[in-house]
C-alpha atoms as a PDB file:
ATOM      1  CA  UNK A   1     -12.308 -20.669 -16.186  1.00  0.00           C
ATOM      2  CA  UNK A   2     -10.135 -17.838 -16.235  1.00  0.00           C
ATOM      3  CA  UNK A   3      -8.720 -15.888 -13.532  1.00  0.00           C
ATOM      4  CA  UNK A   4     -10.413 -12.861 -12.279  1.00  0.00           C
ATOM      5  CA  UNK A   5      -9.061  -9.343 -13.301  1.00  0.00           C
ATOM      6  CA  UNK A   6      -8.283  -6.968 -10.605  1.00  0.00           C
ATOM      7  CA  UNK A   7      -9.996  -3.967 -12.380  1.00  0.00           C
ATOM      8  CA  UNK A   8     -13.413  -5.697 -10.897  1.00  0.00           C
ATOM      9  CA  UNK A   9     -11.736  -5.458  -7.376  1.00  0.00           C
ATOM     10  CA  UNK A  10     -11.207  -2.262  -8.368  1.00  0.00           C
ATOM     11  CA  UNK A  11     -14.690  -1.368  -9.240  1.00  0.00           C
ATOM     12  CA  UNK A  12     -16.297  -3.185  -5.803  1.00  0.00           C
ATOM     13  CA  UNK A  13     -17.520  -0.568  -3.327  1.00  0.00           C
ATOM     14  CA  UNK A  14     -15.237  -0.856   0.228  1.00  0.00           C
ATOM     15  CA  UNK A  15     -18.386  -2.551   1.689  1.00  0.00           C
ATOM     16  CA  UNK A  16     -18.523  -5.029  -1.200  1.00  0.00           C
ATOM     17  CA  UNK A  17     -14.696  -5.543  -1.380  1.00  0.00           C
ATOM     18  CA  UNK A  18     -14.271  -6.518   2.549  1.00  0.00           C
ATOM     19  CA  UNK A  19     -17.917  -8.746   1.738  1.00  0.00           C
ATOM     20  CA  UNK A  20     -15.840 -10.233  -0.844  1.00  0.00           C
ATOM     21  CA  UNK A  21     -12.454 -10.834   1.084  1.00  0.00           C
ATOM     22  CA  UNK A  22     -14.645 -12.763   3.639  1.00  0.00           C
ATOM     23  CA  UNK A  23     -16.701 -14.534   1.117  1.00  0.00           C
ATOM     24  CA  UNK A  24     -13.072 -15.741  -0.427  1.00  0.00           C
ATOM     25  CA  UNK A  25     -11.865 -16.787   2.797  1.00  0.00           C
ATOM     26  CA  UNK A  26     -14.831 -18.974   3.770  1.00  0.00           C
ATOM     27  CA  UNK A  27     -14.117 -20.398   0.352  1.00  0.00           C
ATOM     28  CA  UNK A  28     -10.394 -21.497   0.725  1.00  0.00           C
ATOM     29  CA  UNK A  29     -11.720 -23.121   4.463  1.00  0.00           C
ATOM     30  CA  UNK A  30     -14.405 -25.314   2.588  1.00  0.00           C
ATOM     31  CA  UNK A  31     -11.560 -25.685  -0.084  1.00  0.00           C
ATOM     32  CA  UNK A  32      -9.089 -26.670   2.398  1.00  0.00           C
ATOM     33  CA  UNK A  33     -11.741 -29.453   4.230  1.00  0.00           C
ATOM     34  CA  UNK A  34     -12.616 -30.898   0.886  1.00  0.00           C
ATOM     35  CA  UNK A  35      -9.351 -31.294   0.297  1.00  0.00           C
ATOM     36  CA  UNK A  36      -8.343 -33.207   3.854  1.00  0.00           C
ATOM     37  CA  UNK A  37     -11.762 -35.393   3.457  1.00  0.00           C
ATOM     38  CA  UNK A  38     -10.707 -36.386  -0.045  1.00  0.00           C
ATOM     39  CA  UNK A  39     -13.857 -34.718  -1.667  1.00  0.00           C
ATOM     40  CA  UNK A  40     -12.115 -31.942  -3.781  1.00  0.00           C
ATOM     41  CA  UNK A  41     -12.487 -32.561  -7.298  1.00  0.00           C
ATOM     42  CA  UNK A  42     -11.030 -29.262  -8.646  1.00  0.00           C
ATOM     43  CA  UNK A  43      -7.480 -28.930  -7.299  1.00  0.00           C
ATOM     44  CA  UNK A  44      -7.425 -25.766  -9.588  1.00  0.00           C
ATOM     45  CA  UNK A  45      -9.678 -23.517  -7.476  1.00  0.00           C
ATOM     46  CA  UNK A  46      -7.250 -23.142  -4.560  1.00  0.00           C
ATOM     47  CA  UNK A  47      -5.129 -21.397  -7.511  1.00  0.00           C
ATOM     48  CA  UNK A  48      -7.988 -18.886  -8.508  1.00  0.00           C
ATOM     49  CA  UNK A  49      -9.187 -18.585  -4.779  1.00  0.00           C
ATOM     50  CA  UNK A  50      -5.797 -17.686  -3.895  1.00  0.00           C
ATOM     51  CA  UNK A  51      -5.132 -15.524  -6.567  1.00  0.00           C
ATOM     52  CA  UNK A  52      -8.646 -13.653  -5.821  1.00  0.00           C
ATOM     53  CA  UNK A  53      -7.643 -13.216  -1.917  1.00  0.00           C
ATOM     54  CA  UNK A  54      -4.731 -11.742  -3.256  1.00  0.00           C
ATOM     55  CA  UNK A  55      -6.322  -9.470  -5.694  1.00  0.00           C
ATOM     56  CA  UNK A  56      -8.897  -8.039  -2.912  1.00  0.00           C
ATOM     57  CA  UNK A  57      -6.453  -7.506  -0.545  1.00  0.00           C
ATOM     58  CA  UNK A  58      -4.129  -5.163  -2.646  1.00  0.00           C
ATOM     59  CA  UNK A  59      -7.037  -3.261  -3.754  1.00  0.00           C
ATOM     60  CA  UNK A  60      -7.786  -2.907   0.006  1.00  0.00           C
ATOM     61  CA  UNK A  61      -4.176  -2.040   0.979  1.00  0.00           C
ATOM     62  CA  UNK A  62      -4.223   0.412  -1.717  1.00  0.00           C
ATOM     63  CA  UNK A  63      -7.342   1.946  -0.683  1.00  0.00           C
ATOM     64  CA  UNK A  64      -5.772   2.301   2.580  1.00  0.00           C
ATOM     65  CA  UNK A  65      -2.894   3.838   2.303  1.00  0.00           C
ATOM     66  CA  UNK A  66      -4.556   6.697   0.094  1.00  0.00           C
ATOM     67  CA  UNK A  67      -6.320   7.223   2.781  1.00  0.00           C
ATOM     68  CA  UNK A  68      -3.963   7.641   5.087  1.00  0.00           C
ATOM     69  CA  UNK A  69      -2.155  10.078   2.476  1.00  0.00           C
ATOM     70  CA  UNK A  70      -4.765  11.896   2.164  1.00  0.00           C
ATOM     71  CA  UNK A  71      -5.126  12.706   5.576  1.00  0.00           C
ATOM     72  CA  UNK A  72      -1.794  13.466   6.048  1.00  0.00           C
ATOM     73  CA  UNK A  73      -1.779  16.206   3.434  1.00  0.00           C
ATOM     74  CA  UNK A  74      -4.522  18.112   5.188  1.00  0.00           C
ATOM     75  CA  UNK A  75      -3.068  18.185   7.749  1.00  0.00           C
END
């Protein structure tokens, strides 16, 4: 399985994208308690989780701070 591109962050709706971020997180948890249980048998999807989390929050930092620009130039 590949890892995900950021242009489909980029294409999420803000709605969607924080959906996402929280759907990501819940995901690492459950990775995180497989892993301490000894039930994980893909080691590689804390990589691509990870990766993901890190993908969604740029794009959300991003967003932000355009924002913020924005705003300060009509002012």
């Amino acid at each position: 399985m590949p890892l995900p591109k950021v242009s489909e962050a980029r294409e999420l709706t803000d709605e969607k994208l924080s959906q996402e971020i929280v759907a990501v997180k819940r995901q690492l948890f459950q990775l995180r308690l497989q892993k301490a249980t000894r039930q994980l048998d893909k080691p590689h999807q804390f990589k691509h989780a990870r990766h993901r989390l890190a993908q969604l929050l740029t794009v959300e930092g991003e967003r932000k701070r355009a924002a913020s620009q924005q705003s300060q130039e009509q002012k």
